[in-house]
Protein backbone atom coordinates (compact mmCIF):
# COMPACT_ATOMS: atom_id res chain seq x y z
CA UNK A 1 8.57 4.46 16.82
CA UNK A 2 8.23 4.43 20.46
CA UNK A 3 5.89 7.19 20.42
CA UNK A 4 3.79 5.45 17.95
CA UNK A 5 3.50 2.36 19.85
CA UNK A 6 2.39 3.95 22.65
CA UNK A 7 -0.03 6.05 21.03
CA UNK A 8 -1.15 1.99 19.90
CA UNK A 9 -1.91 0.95 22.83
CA UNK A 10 -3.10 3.98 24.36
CA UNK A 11 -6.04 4.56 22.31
CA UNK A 12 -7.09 0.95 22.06
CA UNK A 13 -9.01 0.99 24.74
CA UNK A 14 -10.64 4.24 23.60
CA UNK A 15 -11.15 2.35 19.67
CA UNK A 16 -12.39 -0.03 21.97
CA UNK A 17 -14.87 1.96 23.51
CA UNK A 18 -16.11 3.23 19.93
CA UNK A 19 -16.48 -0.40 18.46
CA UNK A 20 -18.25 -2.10 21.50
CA UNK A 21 -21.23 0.47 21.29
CA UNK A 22 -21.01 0.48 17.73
CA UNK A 23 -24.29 -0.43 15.45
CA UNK A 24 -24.72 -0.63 11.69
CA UNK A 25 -25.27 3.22 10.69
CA UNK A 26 -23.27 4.58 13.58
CA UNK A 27 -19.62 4.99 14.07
CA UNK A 28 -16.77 7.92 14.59
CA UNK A 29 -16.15 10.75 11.93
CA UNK A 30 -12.91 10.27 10.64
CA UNK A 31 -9.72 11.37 8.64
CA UNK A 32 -7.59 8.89 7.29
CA UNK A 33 -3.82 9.35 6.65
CA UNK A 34 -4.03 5.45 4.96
CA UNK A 35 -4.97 5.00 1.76
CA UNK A 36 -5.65 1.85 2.09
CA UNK A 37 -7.79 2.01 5.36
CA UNK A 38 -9.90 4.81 3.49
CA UNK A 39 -10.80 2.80 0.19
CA UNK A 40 -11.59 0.00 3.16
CA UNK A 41 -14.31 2.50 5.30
CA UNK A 42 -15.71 3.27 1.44
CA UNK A 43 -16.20 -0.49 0.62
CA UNK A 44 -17.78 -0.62 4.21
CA UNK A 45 -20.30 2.08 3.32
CA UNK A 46 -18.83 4.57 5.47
CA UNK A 47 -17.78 7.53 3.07
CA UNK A 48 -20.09 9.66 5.07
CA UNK A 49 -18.09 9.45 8.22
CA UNK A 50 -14.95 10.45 6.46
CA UNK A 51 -14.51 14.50 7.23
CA UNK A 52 -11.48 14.75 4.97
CA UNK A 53 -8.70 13.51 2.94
CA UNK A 54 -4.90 14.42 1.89
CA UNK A 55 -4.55 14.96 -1.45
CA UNK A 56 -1.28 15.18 -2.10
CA UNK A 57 -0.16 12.94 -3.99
CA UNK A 58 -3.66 10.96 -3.66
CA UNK A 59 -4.00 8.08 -6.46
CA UNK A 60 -5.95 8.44 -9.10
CA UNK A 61 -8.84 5.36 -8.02
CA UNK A 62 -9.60 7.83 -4.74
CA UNK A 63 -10.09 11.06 -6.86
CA UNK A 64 -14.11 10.65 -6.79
CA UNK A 65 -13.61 9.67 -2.64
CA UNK A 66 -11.91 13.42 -2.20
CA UNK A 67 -14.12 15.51 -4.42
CA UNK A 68 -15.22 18.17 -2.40
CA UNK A 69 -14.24 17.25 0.68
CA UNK A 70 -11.27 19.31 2.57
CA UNK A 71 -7.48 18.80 1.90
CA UNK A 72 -6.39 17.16 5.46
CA UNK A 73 -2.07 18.39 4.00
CA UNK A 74 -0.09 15.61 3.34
CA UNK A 75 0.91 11.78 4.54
CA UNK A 76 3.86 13.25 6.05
CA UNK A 77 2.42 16.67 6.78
CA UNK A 78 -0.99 16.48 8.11
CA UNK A 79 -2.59 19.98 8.63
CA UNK A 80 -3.51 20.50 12.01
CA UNK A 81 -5.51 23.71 11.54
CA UNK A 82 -7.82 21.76 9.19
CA UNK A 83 -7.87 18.92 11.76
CA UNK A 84 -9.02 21.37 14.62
CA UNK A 85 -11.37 22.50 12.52
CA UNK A 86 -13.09 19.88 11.43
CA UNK A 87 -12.90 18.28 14.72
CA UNK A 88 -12.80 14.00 13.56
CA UNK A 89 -13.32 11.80 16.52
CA UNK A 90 -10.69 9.49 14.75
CA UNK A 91 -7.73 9.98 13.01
CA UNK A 92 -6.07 7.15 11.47
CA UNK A 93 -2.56 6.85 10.99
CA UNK A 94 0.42 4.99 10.00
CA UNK A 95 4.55 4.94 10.74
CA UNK A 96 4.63 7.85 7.81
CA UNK A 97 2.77 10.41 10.50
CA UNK A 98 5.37 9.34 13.34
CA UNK A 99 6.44 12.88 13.78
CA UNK A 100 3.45 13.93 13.86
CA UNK A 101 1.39 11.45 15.85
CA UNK A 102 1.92 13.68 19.41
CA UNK A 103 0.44 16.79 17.77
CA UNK A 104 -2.76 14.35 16.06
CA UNK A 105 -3.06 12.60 19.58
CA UNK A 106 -4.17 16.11 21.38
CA UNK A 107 -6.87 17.08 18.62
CA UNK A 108 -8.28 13.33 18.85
CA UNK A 109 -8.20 9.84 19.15
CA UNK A 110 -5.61 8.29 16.75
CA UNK A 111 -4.95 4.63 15.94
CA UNK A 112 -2.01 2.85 13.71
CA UNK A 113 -3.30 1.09 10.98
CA UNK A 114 -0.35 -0.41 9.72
CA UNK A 115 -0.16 -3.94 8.99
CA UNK A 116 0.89 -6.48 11.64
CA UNK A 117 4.11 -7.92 11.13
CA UNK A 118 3.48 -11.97 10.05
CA UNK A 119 0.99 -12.95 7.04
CA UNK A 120 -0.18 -10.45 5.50
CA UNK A 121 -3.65 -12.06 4.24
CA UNK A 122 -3.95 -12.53 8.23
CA UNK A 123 -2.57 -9.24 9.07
CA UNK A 124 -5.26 -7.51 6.38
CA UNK A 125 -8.22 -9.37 7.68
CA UNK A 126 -7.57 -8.01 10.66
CA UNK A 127 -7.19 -4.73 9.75
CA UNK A 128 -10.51 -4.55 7.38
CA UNK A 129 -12.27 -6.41 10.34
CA UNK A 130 -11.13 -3.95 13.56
CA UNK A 131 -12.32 -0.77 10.90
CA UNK A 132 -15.50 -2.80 10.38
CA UNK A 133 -16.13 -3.13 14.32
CA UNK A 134 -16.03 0.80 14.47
CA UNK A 135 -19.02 0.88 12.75
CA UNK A 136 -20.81 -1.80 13.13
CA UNK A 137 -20.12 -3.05 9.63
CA UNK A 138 -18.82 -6.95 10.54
CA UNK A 139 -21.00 -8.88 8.28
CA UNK A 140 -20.05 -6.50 5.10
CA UNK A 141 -16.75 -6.88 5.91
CA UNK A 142 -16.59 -10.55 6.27
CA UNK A 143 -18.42 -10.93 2.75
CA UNK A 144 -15.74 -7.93 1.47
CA UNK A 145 -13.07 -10.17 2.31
CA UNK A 146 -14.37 -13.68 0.91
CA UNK A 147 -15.10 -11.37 -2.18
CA UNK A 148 -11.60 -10.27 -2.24
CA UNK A 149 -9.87 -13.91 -1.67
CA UNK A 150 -12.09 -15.17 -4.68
CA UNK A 151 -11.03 -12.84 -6.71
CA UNK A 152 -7.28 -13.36 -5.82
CA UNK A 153 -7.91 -17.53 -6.10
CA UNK A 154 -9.11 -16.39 -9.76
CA UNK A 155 -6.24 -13.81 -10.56
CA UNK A 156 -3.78 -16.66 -9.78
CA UNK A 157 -5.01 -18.77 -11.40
CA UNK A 158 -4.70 -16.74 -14.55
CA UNK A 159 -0.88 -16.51 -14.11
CA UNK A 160 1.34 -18.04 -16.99
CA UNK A 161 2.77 -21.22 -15.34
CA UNK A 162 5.91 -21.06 -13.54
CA UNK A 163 6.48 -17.40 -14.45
CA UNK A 164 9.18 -15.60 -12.69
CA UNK A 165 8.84 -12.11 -11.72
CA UNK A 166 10.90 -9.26 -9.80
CA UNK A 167 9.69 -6.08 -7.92
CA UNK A 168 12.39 -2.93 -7.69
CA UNK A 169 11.52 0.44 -6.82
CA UNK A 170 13.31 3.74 -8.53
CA UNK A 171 14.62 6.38 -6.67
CA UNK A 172 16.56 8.90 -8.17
CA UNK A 173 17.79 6.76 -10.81
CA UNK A 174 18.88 3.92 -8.59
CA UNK A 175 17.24 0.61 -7.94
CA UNK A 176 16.85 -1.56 -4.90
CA UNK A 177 14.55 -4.96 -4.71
CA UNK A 178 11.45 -4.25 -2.95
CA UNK A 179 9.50 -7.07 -0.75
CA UNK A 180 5.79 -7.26 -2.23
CA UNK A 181 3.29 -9.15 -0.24
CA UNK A 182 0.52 -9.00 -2.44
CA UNK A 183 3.06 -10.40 -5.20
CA UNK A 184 5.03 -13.12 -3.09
CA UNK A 185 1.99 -13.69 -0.89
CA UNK A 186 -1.34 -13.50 -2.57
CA UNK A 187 0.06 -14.51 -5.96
CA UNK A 188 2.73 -16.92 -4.65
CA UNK A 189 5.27 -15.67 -7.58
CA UNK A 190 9.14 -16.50 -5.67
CA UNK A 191 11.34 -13.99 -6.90
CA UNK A 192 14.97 -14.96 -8.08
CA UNK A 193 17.69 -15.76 -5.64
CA UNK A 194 19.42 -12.51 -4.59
CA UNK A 195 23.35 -12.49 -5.87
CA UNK A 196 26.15 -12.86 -3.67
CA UNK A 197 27.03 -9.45 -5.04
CA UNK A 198 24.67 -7.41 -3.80
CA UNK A 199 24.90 -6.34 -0.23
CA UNK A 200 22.47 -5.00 2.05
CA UNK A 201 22.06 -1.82 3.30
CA UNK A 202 20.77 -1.05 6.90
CA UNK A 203 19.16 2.48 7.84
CA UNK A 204 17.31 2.44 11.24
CA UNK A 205 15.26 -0.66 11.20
CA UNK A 206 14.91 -1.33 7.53
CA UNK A 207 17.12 -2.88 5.10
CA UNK A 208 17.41 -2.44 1.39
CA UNK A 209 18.90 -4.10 -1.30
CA UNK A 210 20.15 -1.80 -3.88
CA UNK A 211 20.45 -3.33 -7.39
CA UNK A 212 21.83 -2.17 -10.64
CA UNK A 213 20.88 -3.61 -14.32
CA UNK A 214 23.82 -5.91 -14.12
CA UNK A 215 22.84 -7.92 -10.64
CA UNK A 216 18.64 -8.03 -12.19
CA UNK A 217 20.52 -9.64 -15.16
CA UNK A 218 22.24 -12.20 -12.83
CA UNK A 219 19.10 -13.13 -11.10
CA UNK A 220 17.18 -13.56 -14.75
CA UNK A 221 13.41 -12.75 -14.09
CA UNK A 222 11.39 -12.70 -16.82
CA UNK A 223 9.30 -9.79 -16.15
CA UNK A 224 10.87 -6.82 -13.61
CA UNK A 225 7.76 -4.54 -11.96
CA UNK A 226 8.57 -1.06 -11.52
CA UNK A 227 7.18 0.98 -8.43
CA UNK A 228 8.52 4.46 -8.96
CA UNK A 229 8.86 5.72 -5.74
CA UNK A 230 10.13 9.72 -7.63
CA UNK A 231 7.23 9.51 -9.45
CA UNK A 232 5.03 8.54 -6.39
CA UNK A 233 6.67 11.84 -4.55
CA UNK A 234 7.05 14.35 -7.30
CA UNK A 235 9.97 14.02 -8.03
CA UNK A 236 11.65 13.33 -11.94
CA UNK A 237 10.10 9.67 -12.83
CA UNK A 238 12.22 7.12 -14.25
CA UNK A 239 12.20 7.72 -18.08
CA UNK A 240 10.60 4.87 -20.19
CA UNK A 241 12.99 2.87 -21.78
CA UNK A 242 16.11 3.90 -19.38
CA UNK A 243 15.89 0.53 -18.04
CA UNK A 244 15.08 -1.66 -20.63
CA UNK A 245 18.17 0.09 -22.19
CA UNK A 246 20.56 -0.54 -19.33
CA UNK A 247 19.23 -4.79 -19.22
CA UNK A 248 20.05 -4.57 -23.04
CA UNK A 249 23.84 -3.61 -22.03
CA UNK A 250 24.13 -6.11 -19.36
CA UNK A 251 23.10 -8.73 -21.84
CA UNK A 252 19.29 -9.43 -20.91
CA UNK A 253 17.51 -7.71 -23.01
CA UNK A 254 15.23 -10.42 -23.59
CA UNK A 255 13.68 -9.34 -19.50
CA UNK A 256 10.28 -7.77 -19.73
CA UNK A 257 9.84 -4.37 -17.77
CA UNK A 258 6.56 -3.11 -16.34
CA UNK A 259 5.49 -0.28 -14.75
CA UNK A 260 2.98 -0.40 -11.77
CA UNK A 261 1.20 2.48 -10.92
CA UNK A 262 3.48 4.66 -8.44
CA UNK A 263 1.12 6.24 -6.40
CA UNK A 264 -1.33 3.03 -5.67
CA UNK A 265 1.98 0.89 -4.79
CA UNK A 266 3.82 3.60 -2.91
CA UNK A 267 1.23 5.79 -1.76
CA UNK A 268 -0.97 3.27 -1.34
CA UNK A 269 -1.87 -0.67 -0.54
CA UNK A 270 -3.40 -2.89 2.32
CA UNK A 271 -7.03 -1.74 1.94
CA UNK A 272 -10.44 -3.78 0.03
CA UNK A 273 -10.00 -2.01 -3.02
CA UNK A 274 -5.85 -1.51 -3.43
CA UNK A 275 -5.15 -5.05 -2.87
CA UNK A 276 -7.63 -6.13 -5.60
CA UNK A 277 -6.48 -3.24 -7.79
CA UNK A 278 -2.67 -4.31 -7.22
CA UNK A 279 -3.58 -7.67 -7.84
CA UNK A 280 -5.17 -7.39 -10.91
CA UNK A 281 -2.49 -4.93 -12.31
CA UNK A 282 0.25 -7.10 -11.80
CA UNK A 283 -1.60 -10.12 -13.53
CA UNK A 284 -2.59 -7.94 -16.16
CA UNK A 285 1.06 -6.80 -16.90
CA UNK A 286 2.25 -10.66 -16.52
CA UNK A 287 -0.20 -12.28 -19.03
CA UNK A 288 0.38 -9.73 -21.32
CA UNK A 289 3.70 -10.17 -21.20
CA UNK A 290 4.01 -13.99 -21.52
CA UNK A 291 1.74 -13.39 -24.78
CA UNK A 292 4.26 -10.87 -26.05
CA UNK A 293 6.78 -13.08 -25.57
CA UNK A 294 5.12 -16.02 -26.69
């Protein structure tokens, strides 16, 4: 983590450099390891720029964005060889490359994407708006962005009144509540109270909550959204119906489950195009559930 906020403010001044001269049409070549900050340069205009893109594990909505471009490895295996290759005069990263954020820094510049701690409709604005200065691309970013809040005014508005809903992820069939900006933020659902029962767990600098069926009957959601982190990676999904199955035992069978797509909410997030995509997917899976149920 140190290393990566060094590498921050190291290369700011050199991002800098880029974004003062920059002029609509110009800007840096570039490999993202973000999802999200490459569906952002696309909605910019800037596919052109973008050298390459790792596909493992990609989400389906940037399939068309790789097409015959290079495989740049993985989010937490970049390829280097590729990388020297192809020569980028940005690389854009995240906390997933830490370990390999030295080795990116000698082949060029690099800059950390991730989202600011704080608001996160602040903390994306800024985001879209310092990959906009690269290229000159301000004014299409502003109007991205009002687009984008619109829409989200509109998607809110279409929520079932006073709905409560739940995010978990799976991993290796066990559960732990996950925080959601885009859902407790943007959409302004509160989720339940967390039981006395379940207790945190600290490793490093994050803390999880792990949950079983019983403690997401206790806290009585109506609808639980499922990011399946072993799906996301790879790895054996949850099975549909395990979890409805195990509510059913602990006497809530009447809870709703739905299943949000692994790789755009793992994999995924804080760009123009995820956020809207998230957005509508979890407004889509609420509605239709309240009718269901109604």
């Amino acid at each position: 983590m140190k290393l990566l906020n060094c590498l921050k403010a190291a290369t700011l001044v050199a991002v800098a450099g880029l974004a003062a001269c920059a002029t609509p049409g110009s800007g840096p070549t570039v490999v993202s390891y973000d999802h999200g900050a490459l569906d952002t340069l696309v909605a910019l205009g800037q596919r052109q720029r973008v050298l390459a893109v790792p596909k493992a594990g990609l989400p389906d909505y940037l399939a068309e964005v790789a097409a015959g471009l290079p495989d740049a490895g993985t989010l937490k295996v970049p390829d280097l060889a590729v990388l020297r290759t192809l020569a980028p005069d940005l690389i854009l990263i995240t906390g997933r490359q830490g370990e390999s954020a030295e080795a990116l820094a000698r082949i060029a510049r690099v800059r950390e994407v991730g989202l600011a701690d704080g608001d996160f409709r602040e903390a994306l604005a800024t985001k879209v708006m310092g990959l906009a200065a690269l290229y000159g691309a301000e004014a299409r970013a502003r109007d991205q962005l009002d687009d984008l809040w619109r829409h989200v005014a509109r998607q809110r508005e279409a929520l079932p009144a006073g709905i409560r809903a739940l995010v978990i992820t799976h991993n290796g069939g066990r559960y732990s509540l996950r925080r959601e900006p885009v859902v407790s933020e943007l959409l302004g659902l509160v989720p339940p109270a967390i039981p006395d029962a379940v207790e945190p767990v600290r490793r490093g600098t994050r803390v999880f909550y792990p949950v079983t069926a019983e403690d997401l009957a206790a806290m009585a959601p109506e609808v639980v959204l499922v990011v399946d982190r072993s799906a996301a990676i790879g790895q054996a999904p949850l099975p549909r119906g395990e979890l409805e199955r195990a509510l059913a035992a602990a006497g809530a069978g009447d809870i709703r489950v739905g299943y949000l797509d692994p790789r755009l909410w793992y994999l995924s997030g804080a760009g123009l195009v995820s956020v809207k995509r998230q957005v509508d997917e979890v407004v889509g899976i609420l509605v239709t559930s309240s009718r269901n149920r109604g």
